[in-house]
N, C-alpha and C. Protein backbone atom coordinates (compact mmCIF):
# COMPACT_ATOMS: atom_id res chain seq x y z
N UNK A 1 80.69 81.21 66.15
CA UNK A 1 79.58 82.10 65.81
C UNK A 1 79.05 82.83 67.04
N UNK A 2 79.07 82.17 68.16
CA UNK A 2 78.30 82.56 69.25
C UNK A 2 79.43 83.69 69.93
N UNK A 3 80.88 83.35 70.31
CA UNK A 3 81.14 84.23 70.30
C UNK A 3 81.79 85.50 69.90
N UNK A 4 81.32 85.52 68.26
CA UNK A 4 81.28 86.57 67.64
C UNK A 4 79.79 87.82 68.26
N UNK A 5 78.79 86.86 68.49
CA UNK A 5 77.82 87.55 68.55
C UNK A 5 77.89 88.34 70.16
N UNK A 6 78.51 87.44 71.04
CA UNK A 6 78.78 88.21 72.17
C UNK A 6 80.25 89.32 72.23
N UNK A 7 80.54 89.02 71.30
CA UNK A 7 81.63 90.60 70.81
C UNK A 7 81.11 91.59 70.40
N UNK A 8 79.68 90.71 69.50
CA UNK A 8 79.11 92.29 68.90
C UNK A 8 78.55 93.14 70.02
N UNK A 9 77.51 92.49 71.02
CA UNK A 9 76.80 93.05 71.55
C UNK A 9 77.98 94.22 72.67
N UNK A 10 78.69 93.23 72.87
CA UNK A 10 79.46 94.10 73.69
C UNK A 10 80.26 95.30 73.56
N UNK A 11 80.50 95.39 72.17
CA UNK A 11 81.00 96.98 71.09
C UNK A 11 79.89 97.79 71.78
N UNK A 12 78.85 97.18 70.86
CA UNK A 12 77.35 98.04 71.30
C UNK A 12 77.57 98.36 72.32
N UNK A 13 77.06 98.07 73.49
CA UNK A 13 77.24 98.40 74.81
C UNK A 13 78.13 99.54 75.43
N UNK A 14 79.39 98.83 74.91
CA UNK A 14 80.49 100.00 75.06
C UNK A 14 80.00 101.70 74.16
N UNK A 15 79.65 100.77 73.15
CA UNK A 15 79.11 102.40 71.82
C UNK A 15 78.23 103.21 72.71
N UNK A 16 77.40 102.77 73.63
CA UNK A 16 76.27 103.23 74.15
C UNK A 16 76.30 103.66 75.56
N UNK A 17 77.21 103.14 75.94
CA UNK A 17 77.99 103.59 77.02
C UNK A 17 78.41 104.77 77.22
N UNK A 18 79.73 105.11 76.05
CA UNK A 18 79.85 106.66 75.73
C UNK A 18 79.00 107.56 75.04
N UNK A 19 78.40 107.17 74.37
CA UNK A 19 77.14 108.07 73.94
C UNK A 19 75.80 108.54 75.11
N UNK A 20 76.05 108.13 76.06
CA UNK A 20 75.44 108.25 77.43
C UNK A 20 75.60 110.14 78.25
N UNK A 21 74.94 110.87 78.09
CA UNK A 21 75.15 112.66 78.40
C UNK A 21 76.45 112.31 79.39
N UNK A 22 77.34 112.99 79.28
CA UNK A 22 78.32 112.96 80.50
C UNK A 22 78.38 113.32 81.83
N UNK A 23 77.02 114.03 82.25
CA UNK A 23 76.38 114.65 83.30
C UNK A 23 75.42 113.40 84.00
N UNK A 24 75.80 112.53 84.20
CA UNK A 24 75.06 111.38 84.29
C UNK A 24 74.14 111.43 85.98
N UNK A 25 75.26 112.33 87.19
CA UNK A 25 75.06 112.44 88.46
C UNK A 25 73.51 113.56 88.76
N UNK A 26 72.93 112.94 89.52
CA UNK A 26 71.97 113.87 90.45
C UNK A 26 72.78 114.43 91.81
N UNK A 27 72.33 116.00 91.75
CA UNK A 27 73.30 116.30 93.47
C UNK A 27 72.17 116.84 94.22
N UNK A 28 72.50 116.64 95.59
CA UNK A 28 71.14 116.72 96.47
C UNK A 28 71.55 117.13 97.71
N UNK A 29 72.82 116.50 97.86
CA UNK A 29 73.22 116.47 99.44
C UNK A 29 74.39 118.12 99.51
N UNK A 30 73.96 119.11 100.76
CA UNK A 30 74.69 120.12 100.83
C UNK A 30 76.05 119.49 101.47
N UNK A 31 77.03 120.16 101.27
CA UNK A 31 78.10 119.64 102.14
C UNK A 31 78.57 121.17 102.79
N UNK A 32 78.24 121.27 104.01
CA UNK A 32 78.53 122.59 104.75
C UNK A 32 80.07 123.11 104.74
N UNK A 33 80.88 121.94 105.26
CA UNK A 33 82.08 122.25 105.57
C UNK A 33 82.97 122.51 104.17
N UNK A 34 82.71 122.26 103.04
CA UNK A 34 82.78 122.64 101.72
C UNK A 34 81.77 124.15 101.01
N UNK A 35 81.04 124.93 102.02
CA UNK A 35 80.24 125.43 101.36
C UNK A 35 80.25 126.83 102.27
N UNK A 36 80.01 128.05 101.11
CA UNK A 36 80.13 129.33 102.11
C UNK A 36 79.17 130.20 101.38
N UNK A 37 78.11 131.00 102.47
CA UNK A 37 77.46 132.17 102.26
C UNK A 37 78.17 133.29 102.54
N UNK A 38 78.28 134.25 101.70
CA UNK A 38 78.75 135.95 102.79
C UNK A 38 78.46 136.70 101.71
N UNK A 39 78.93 137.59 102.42
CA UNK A 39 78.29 139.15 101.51
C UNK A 39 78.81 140.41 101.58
N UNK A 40 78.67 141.53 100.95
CA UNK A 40 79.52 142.86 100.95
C UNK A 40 78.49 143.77 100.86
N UNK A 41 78.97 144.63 102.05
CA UNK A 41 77.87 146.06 102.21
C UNK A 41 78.97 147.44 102.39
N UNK A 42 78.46 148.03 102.01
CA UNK A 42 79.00 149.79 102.30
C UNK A 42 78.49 150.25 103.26
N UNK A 43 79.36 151.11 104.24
CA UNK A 43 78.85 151.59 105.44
C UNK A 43 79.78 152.69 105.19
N UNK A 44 79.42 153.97 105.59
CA UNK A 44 80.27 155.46 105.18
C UNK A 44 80.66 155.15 103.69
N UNK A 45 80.42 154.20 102.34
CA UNK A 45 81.11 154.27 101.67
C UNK A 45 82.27 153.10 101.74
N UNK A 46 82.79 152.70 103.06
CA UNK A 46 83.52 151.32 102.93
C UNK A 46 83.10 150.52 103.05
N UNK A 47 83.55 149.26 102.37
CA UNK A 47 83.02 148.30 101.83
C UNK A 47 83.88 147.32 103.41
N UNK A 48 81.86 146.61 103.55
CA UNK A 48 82.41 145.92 104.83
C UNK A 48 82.03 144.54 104.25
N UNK A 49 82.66 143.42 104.64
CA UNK A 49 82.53 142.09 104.13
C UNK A 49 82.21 141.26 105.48
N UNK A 50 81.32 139.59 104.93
CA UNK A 50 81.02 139.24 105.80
C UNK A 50 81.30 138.03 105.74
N UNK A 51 79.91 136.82 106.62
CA UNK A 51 79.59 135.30 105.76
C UNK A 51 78.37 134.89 107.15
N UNK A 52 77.55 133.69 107.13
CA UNK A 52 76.84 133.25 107.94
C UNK A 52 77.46 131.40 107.69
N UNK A 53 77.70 131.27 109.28
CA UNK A 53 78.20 129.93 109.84
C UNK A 53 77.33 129.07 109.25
N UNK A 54 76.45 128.85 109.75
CA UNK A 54 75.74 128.17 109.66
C UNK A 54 74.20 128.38 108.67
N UNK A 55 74.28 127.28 107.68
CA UNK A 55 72.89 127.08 107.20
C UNK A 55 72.66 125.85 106.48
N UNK A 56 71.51 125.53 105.79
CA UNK A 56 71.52 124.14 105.49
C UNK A 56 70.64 124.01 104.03
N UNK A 57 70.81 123.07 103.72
CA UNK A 57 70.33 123.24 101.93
C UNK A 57 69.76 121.88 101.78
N UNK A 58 68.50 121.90 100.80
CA UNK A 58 68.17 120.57 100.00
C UNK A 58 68.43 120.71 99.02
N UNK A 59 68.48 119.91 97.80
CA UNK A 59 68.28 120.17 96.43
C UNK A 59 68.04 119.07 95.75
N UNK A 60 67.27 119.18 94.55
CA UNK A 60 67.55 117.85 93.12
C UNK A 60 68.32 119.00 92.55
N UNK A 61 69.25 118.38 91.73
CA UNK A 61 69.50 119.07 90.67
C UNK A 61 70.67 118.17 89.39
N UNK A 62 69.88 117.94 88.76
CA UNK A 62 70.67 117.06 87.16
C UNK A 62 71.09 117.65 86.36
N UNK A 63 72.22 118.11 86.02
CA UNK A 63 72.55 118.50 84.89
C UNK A 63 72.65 118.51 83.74
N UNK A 64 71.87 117.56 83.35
CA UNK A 64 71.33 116.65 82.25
C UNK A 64 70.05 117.61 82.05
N UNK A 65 69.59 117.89 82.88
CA UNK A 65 68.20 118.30 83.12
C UNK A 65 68.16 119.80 84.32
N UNK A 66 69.08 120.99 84.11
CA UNK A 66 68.80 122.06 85.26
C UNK A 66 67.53 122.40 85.29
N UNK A 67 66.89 122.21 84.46
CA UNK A 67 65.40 123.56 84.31
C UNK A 67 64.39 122.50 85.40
N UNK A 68 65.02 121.35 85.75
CA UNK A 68 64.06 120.88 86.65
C UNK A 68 64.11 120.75 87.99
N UNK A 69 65.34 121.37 88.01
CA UNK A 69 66.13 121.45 89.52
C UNK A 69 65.42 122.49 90.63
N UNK A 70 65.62 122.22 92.02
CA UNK A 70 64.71 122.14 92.83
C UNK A 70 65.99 122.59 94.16
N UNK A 71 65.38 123.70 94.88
CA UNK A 71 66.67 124.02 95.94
C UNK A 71 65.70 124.66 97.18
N UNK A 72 65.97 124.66 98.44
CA UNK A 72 65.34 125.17 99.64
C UNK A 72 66.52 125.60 100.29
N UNK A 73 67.02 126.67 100.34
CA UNK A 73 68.43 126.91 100.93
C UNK A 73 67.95 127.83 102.27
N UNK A 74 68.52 127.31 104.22
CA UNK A 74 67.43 127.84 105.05
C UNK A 74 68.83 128.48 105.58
N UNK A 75 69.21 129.74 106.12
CA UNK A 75 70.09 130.38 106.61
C UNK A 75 69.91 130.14 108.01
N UNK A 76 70.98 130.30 109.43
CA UNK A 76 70.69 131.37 110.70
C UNK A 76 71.29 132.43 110.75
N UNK A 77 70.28 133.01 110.77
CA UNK A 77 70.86 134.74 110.49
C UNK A 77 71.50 134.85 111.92
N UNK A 78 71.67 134.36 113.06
CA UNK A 78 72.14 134.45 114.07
C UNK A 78 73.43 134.19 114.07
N UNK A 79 73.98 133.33 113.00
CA UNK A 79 75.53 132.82 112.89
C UNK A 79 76.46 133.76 111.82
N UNK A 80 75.79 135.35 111.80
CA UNK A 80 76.48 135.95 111.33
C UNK A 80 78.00 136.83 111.50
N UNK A 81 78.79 136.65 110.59
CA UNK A 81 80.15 136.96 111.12
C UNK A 81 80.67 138.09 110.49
N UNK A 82 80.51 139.41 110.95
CA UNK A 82 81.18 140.42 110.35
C UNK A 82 82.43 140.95 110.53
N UNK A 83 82.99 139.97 111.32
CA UNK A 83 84.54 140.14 111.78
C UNK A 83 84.35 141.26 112.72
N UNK A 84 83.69 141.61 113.40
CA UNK A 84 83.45 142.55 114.51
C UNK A 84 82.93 141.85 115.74
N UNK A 85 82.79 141.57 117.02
CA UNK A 85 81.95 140.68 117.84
C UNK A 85 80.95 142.35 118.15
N UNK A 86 81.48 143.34 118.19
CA UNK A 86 79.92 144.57 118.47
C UNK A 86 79.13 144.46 117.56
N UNK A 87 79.40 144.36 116.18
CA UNK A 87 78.74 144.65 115.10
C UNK A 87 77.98 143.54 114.88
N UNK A 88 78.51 142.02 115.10
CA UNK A 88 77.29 140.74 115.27
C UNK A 88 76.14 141.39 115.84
N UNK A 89 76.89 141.55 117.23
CA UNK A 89 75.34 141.63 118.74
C UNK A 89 74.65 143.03 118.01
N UNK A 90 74.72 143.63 117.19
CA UNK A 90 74.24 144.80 116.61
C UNK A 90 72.97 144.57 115.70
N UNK A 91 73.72 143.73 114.46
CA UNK A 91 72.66 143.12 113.28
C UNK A 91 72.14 142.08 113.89
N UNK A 92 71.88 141.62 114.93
CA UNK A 92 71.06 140.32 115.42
C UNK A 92 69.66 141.08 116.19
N UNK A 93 69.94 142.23 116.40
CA UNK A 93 68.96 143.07 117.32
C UNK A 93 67.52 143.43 116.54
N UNK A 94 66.53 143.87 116.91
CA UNK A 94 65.19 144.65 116.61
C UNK A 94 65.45 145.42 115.20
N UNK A 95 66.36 146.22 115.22
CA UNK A 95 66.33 147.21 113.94
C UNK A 95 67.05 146.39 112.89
N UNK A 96 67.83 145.25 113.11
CA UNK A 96 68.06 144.92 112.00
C UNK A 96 67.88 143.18 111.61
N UNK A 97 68.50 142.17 111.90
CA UNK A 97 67.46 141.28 111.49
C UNK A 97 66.36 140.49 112.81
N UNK A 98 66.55 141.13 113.86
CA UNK A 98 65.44 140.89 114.69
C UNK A 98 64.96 139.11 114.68
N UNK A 99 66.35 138.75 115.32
CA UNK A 99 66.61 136.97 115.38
C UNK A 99 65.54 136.67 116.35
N UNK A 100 65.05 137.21 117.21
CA UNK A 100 64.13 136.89 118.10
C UNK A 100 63.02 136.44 117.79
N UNK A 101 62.39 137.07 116.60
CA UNK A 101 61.07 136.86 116.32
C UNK A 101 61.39 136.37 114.94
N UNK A 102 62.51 136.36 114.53
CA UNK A 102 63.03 136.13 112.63
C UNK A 102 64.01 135.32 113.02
N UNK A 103 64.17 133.90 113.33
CA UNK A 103 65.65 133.92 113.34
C UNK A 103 66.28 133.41 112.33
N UNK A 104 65.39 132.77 111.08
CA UNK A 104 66.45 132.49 109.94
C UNK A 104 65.75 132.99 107.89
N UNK A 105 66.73 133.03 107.63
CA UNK A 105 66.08 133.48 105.91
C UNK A 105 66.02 131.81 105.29
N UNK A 106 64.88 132.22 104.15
CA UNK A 106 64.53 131.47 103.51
C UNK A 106 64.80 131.38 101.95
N UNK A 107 65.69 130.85 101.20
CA UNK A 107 65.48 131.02 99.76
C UNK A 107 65.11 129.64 99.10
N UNK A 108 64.13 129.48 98.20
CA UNK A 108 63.41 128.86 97.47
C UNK A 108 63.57 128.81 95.91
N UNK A 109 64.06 127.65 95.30
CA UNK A 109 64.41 128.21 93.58
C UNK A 109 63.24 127.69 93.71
N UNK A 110 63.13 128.53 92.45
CA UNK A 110 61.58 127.51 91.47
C UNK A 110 61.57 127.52 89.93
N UNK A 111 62.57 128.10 89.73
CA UNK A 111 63.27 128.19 88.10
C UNK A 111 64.29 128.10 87.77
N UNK A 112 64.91 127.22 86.94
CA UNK A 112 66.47 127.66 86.01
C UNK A 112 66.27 127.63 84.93
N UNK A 113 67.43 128.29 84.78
CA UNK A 113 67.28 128.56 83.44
C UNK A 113 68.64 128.84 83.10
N UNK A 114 68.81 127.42 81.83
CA UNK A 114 70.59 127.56 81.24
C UNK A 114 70.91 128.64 80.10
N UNK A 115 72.03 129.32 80.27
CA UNK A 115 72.17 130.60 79.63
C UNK A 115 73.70 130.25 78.28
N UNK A 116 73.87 128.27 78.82
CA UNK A 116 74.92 128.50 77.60
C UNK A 116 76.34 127.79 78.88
N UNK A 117 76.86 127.05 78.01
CA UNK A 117 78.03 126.40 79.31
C UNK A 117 77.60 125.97 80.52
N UNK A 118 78.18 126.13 81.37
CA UNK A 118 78.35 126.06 82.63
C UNK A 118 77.72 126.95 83.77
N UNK A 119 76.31 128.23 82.84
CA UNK A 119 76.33 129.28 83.47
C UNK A 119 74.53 129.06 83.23
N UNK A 120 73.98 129.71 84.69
CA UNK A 120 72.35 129.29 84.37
C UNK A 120 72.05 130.67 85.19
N UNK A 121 71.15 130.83 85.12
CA UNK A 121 70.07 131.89 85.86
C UNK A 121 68.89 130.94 86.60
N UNK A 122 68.96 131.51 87.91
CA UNK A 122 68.46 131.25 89.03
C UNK A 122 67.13 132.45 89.38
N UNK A 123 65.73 131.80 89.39
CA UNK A 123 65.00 132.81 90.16
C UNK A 123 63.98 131.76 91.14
N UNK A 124 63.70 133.11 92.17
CA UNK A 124 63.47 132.21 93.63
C UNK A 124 62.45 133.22 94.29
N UNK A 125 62.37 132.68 95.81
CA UNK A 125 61.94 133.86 96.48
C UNK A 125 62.48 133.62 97.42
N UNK A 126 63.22 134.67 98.29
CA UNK A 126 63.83 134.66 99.21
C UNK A 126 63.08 135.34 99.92
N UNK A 127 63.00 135.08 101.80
CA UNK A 127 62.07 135.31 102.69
C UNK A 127 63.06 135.97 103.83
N UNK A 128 63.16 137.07 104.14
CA UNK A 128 63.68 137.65 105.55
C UNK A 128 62.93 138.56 106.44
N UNK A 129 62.67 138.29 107.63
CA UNK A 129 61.62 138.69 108.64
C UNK A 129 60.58 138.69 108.07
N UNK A 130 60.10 137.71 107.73
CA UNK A 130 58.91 137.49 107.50
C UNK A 130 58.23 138.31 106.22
N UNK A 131 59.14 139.02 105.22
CA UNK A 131 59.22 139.63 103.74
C UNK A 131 59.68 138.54 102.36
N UNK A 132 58.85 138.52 101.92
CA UNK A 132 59.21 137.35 100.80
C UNK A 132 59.56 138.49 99.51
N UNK A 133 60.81 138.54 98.71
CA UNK A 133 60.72 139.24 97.43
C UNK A 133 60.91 137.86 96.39
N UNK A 134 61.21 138.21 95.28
CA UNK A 134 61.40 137.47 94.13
C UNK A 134 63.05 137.67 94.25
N UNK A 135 63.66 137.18 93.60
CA UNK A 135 65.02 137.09 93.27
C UNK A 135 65.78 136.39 92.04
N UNK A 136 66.60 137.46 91.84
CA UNK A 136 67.33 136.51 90.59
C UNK A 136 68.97 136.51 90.45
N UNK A 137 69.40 134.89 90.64
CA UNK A 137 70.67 135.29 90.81
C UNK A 137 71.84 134.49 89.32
N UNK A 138 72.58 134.83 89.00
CA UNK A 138 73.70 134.43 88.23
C UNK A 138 74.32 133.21 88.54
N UNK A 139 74.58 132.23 88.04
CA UNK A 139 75.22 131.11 88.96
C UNK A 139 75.92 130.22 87.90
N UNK A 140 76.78 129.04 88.24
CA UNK A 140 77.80 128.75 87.48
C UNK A 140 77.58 127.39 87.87
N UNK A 141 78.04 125.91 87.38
CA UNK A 141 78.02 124.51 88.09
C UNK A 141 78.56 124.17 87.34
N UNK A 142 79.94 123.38 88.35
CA UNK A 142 80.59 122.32 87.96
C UNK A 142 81.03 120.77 88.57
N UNK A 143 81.46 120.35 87.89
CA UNK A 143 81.79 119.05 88.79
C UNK A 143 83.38 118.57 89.24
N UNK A 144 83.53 118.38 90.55
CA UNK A 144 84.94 118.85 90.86
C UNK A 144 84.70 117.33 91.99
N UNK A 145 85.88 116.53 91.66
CA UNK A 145 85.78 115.35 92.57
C UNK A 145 84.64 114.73 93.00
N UNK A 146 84.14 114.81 92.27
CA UNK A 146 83.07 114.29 92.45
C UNK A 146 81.77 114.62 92.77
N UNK A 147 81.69 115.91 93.60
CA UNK A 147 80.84 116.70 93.65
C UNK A 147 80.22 117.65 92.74
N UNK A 148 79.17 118.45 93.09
CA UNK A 148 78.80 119.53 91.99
C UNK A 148 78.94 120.90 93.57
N UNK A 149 79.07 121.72 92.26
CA UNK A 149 79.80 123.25 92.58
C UNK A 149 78.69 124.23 92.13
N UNK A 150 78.16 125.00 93.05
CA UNK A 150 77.84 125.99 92.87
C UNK A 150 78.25 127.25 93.06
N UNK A 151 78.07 128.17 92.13
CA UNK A 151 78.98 129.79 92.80
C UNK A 151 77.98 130.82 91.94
N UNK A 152 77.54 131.89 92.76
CA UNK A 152 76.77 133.02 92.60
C UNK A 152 76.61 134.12 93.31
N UNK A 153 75.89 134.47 92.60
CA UNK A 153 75.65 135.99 93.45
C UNK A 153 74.44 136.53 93.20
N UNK A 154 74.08 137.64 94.17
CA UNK A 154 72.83 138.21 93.21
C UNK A 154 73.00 139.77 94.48
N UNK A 155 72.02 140.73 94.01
CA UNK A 155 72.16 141.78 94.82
C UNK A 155 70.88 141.74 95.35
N UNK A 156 70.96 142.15 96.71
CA UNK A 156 69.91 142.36 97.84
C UNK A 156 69.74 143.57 98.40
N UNK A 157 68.42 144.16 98.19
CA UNK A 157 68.07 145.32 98.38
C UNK A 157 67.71 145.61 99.97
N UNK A 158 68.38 145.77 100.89
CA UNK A 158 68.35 145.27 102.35
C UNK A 158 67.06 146.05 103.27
N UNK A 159 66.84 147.22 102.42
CA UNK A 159 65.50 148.20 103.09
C UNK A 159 64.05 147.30 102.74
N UNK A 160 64.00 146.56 101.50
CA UNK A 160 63.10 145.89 100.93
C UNK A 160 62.98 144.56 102.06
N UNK A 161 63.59 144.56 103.10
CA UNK A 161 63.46 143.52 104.49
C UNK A 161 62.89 143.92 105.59
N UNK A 162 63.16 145.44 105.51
CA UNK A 162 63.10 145.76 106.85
C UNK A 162 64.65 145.67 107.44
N UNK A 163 65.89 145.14 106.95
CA UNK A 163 67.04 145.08 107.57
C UNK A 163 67.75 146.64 107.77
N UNK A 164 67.63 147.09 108.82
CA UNK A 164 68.25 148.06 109.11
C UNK A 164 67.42 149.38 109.44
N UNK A 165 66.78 149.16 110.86
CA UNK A 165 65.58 150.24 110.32
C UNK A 165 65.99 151.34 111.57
N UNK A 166 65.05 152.44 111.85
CA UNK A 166 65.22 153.82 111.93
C UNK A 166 66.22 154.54 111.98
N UNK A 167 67.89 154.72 112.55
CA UNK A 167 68.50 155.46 112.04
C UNK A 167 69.51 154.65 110.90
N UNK A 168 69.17 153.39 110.68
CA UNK A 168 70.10 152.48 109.83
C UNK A 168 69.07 152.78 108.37
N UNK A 169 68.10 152.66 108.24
CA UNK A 169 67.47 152.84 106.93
C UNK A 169 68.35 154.28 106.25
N UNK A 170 68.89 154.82 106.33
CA UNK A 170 69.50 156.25 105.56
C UNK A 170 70.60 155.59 104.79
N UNK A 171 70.32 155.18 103.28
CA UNK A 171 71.17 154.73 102.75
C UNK A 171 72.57 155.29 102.28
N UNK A 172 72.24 156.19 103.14
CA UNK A 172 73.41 157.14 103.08
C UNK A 172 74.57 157.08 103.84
N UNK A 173 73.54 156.37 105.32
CA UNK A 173 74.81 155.85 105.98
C UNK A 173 75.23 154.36 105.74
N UNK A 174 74.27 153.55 105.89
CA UNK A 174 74.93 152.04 105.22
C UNK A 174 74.15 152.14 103.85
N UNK A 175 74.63 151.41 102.67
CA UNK A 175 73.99 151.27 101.66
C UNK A 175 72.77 150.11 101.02
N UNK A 176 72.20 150.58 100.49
CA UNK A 176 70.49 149.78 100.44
C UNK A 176 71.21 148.34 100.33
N UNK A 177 71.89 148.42 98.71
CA UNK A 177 72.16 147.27 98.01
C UNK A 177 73.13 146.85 98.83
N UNK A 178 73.35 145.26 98.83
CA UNK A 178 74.08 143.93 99.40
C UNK A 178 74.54 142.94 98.47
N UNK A 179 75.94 142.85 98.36
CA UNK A 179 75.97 141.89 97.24
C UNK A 179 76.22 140.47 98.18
N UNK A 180 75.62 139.26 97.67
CA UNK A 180 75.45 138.15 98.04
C UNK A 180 76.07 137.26 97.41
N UNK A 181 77.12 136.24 97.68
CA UNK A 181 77.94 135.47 97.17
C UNK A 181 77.95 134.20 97.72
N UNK A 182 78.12 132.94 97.36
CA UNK A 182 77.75 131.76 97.94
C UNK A 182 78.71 131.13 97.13
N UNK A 183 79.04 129.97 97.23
CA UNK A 183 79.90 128.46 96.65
C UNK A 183 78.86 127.48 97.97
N UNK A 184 78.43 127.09 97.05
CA UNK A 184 77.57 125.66 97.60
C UNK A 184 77.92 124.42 96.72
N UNK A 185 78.87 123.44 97.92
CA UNK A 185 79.12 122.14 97.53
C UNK A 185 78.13 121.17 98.12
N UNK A 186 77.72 120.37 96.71
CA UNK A 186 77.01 119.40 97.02
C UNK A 186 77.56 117.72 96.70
N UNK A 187 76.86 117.05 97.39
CA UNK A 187 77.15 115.77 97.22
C UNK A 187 76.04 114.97 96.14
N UNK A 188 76.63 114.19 95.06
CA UNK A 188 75.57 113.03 94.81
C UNK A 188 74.61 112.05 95.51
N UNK A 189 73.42 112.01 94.44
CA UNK A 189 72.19 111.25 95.32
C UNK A 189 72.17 110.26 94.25
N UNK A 190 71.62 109.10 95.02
CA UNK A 190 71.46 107.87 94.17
C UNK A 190 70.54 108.15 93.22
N UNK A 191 69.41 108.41 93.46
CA UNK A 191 67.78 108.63 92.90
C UNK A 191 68.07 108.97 91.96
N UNK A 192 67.72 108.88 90.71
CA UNK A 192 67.65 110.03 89.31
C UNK A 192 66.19 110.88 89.40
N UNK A 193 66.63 111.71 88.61
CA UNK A 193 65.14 112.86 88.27
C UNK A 193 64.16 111.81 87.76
N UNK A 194 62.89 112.04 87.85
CA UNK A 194 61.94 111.36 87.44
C UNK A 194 61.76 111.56 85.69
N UNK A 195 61.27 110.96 84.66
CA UNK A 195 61.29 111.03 83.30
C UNK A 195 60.08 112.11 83.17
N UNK A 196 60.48 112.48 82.16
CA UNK A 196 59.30 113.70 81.84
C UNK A 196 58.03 113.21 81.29
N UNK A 197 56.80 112.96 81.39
CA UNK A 197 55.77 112.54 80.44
C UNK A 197 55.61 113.11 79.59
């Protein structure tokens, strides 16, 4: 009798086991050497491409739960790589992101929002030289070895910074808009999200 009853419980268990969301992981931890910022601008009309070395990220984020997810993503705009070494020492200067007195951007989520699959909308405020706008970007998450995957984009209006100013502001010669592209790998955190009251 008895161990019938410890067969039953243990079905159960198992039953409840898989009935468990399959998104079970919290991710928190950035993993740099897995993870890339860069971006694409027009200058005469050609399209110049980039990325920044270095930057660093917090996050909660459950997939069980995105709309409660939580990100501080801090750039150095100084570790920028335009595949040019003139054109670095160029955008690091006064007229354009002016590392001296600015030396890194700031983006901040404070909303998601799931759109269906694997695909959510992101809005934030992103901070460069000391200009905070709103932002909203497109983004995708998956889980790949173990980790979670982020990939997005969003467009950046680069005059709305101050990036590129007196004969660089003529969007005629470089162009306003910046498209912004990222894959941010993260690692799992022990902690779970806190329960909702």
């Amino acid at each position: 009798m008895m161990k019938r009853v410890y067969l039953c419980l243990a079905g159960a268990l198992a039953l409840w086991t898989c009935l468990l969301p399959a998104h079970a992981a919290v991710f928190g931890s950035l993993v740099p050497g897995q993870s890339k910022i860069g971006f694409v601008s027009k200058q005469m009309g050609v399209a110049v491409s980039g990325q920044f070395r270095r930057f660093s990220g917090q996050f909660v984020f459950d997939p069980a739960r995105p709309e409660a997810g939580k990100a501080r993503i801090e750039v150095e705009l100084a570790s920028i790589d335009t595949g040019s070494g003139e054109a670095n020492e160029e955008v690091v200067g006064k007229d354009w992101f002016h590392v001296k007195n600015f030396p890194g951007a700031v983006f901040e989520m404070r909303r998601v929002k799931p759109l269906g699959g694997n695909r959510f909308e992101v809005q934030g405020s992103l901070t460069i030289k000391g200009r905070s706008r709103d932002v909203t970007a497109s983004v995708t998450f998956r889980e790949s070895g173990g980790n979670g995957i982020f990939e997005g984009g969003f467009i950046l209006k680069r005059l709305d910074f101050g990036i590129g100013e007196g004969p660089w502001g003529d969007p005629g010669t470089v162009a306003d808009e910046v498209q912004v592209n990222w894959t941010l790998t993260l690692r799992p955190v022990q902690a779970p999200l806190p329960a909702k009251k």
